[in-house]
Protein backbone atom coordinates (compact mmCIF):
# COMPACT_ATOMS: atom_id res chain seq x y z
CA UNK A 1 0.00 0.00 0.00
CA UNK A 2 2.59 2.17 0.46
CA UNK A 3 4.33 1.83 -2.63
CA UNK A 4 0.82 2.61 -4.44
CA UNK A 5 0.67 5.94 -2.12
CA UNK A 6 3.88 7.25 -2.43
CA UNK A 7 3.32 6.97 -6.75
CA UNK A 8 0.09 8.63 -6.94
CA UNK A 9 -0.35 10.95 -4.13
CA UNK A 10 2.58 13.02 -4.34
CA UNK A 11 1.85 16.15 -2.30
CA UNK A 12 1.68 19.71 -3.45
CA UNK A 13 4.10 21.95 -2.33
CA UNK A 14 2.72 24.09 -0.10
CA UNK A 15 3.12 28.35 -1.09
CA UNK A 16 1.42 29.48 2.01
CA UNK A 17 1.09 27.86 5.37
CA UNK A 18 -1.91 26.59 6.80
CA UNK A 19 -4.02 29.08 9.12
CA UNK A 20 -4.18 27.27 11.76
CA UNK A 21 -0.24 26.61 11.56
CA UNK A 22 0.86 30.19 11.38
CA UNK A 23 -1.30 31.50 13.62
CA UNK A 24 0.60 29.78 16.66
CA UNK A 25 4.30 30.48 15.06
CA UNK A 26 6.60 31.88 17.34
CA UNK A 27 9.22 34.22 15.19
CA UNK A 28 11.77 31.87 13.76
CA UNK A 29 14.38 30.02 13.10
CA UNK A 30 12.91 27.35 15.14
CA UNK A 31 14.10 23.56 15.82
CA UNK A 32 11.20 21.88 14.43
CA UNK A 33 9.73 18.21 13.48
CA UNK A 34 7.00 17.46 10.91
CA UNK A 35 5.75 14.34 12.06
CA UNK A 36 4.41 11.82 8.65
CA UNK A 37 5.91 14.63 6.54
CA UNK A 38 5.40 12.93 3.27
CA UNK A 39 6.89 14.90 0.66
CA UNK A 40 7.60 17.93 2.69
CA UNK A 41 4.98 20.25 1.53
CA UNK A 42 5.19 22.72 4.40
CA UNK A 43 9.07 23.11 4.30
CA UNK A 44 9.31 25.58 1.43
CA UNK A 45 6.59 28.05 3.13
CA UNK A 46 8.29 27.63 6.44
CA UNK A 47 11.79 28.66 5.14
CA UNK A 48 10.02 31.57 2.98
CA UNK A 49 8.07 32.90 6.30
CA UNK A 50 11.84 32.48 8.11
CA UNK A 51 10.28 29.45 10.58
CA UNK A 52 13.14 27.47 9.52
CA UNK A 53 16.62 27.65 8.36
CA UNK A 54 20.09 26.07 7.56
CA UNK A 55 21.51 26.05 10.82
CA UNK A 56 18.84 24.75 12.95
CA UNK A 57 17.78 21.14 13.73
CA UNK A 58 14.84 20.86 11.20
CA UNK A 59 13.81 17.20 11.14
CA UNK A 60 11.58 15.53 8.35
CA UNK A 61 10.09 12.14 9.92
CA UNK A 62 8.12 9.92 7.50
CA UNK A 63 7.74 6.07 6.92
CA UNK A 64 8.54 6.44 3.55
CA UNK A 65 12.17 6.74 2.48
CA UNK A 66 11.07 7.22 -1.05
CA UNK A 67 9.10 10.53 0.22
CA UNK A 68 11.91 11.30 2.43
CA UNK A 69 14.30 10.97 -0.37
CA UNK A 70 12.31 14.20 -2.22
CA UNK A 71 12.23 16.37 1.06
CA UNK A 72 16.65 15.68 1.31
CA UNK A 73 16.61 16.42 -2.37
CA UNK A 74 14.80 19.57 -2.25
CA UNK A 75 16.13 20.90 1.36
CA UNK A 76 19.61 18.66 1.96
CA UNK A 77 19.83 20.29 4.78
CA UNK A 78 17.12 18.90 6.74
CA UNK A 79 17.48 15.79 8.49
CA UNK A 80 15.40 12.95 7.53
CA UNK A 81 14.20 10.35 9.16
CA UNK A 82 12.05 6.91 8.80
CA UNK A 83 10.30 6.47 11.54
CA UNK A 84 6.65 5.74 13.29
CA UNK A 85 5.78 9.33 14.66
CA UNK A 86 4.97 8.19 18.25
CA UNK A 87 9.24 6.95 18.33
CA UNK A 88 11.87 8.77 17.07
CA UNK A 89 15.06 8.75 19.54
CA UNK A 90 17.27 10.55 16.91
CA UNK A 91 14.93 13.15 18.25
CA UNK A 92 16.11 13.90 21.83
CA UNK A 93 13.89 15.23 24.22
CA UNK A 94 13.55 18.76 24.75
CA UNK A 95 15.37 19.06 21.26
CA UNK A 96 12.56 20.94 19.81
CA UNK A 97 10.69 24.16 19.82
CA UNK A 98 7.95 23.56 17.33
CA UNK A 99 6.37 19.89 16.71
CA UNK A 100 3.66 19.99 13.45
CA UNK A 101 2.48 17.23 11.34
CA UNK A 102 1.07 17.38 7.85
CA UNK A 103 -0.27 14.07 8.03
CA UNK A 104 -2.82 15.41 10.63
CA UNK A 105 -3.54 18.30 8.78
CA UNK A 106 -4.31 16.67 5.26
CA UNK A 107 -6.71 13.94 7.29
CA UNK A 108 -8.59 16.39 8.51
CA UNK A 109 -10.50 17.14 5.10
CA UNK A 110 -14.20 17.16 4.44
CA UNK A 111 -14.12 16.06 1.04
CA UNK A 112 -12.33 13.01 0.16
CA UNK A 113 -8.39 12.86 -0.71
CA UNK A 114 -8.05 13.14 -4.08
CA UNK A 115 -4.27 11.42 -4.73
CA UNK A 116 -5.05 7.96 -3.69
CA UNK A 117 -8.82 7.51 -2.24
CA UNK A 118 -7.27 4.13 -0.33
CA UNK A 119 -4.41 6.07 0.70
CA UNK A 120 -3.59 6.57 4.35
CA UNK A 121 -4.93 10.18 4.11
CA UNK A 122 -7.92 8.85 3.29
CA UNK A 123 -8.01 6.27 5.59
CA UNK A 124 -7.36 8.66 8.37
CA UNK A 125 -9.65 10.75 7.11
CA UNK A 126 -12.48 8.64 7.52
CA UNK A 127 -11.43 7.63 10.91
CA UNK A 128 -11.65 10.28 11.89
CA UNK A 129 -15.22 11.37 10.81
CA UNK A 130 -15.86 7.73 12.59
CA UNK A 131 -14.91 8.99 15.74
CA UNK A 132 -16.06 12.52 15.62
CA UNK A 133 -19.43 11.12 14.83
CA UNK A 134 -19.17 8.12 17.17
CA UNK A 135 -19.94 5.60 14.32
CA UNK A 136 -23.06 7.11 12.49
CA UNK A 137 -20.67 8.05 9.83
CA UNK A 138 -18.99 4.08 9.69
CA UNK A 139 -17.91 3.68 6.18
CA UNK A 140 -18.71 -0.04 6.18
CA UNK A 141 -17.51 -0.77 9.42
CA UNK A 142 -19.50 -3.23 11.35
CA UNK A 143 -21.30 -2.02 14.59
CA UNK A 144 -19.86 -4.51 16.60
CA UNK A 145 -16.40 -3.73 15.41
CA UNK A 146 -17.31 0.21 16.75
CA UNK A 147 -18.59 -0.75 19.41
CA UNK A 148 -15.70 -2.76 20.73
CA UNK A 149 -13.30 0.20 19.33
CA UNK A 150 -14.95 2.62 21.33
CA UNK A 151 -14.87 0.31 24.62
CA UNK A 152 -11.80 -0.20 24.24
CA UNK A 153 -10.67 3.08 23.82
CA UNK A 154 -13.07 5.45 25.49
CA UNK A 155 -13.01 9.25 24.73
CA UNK A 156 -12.19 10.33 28.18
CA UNK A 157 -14.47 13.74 27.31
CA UNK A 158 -13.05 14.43 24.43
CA UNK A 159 -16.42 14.78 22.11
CA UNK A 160 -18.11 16.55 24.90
CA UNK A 161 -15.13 19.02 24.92
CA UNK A 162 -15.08 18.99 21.48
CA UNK A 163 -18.70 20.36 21.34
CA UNK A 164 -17.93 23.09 23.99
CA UNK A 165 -15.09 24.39 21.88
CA UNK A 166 -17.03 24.33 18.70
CA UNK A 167 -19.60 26.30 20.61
CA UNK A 168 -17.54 28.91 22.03
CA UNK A 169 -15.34 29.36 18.80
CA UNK A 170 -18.80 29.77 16.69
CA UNK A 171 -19.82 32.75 18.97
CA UNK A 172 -17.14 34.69 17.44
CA UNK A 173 -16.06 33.26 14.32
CA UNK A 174 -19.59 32.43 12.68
CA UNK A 175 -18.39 31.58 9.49
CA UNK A 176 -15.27 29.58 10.71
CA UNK A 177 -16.43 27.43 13.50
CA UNK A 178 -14.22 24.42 12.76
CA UNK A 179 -11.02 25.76 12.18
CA UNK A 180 -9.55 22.68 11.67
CA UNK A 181 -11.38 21.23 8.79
CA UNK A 182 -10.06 21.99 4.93
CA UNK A 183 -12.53 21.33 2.16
């Protein structure tokens, strides 16, 4: 599967950072680590806004060497790495200022992923409407299988905060109240 995503769901490169993203930059150069970076879309906005730079740890952490190979042959000087996001000791701890992940932000998506609809985007993305809908949207999972998936891992208050937030944030940004979704 990966071998199929990596051929036909090559990722734009970004020419303007996501909203969401630059609106909790601190100035830069930071030490930073996009976590399932594919192809490194955010890099060339993030050195143009002067987030990143030769000369500070910049880390691009991916499964795919193939996609990592692009990022190292577009930005050599940012260190790649193939790993799982939840372990990378090359990373040390504390080594970082600014942790963002454009995995998470292209599975957050309304619409379906257009590269590769059985890609992992697209697989995420759909897990995720399972959850945030707590299995009415189920995409031919079985009930059983949700309902054992959400005993197993119960949400701990996170859909109840979730509402809350949506609520408040609606109040003042009517036409914006899920920040972040992307069409």
């Amino acid at each position: 599967m990966a071998e199929k995503y990596t051929e036909t769901a090559l990722h734009f490169e970004a020419t303007k950072l996501p909203r969401l993203l630059e609106r909790h930059l601190p100035p830069g150069p930071l030490t930073l680590a996009d976590l399932g970076c594919g192809d490194g879309p955010l890099f060339r906005a993030l050195v143009e806004g002067g987030y990143i730079a030769p000369g500070r740890s910049v880390y691009a952490v991916d499964l795919d060497p193939a996609r990592l190979a692009r990022v190292s042959a577009r930005f050599p000087w940012i260190e790649t790495l193939a790993a799982p996001a939840d372990s990378v000791p090359a990373i040390g701890d504390h080594a970082l200022e600014l942790v963002c992940s454009t995995m998470v932000l292209e599975h957050h998506k309304l619409s379906p992923h257009r590269g590769d609809p059985e890609g992992l985007a697209e697989r995420f993305r759909r897990a995720d409407w399972v959850d945030v809908t707590r299995g009415l949207l189920a995409f031919g999972l079985s009930r059983s299988f949700l309902r054992e998936v959400f005993s197993t891992w119960p949400n701990a208050g996170f859909h109840k905060r979730l509402v809350q937030l949506e609520l408040t944030r609606l109040r003042t940004h009517p036409l914006s109240p899920l920040p972040m979704l992307k069409l």
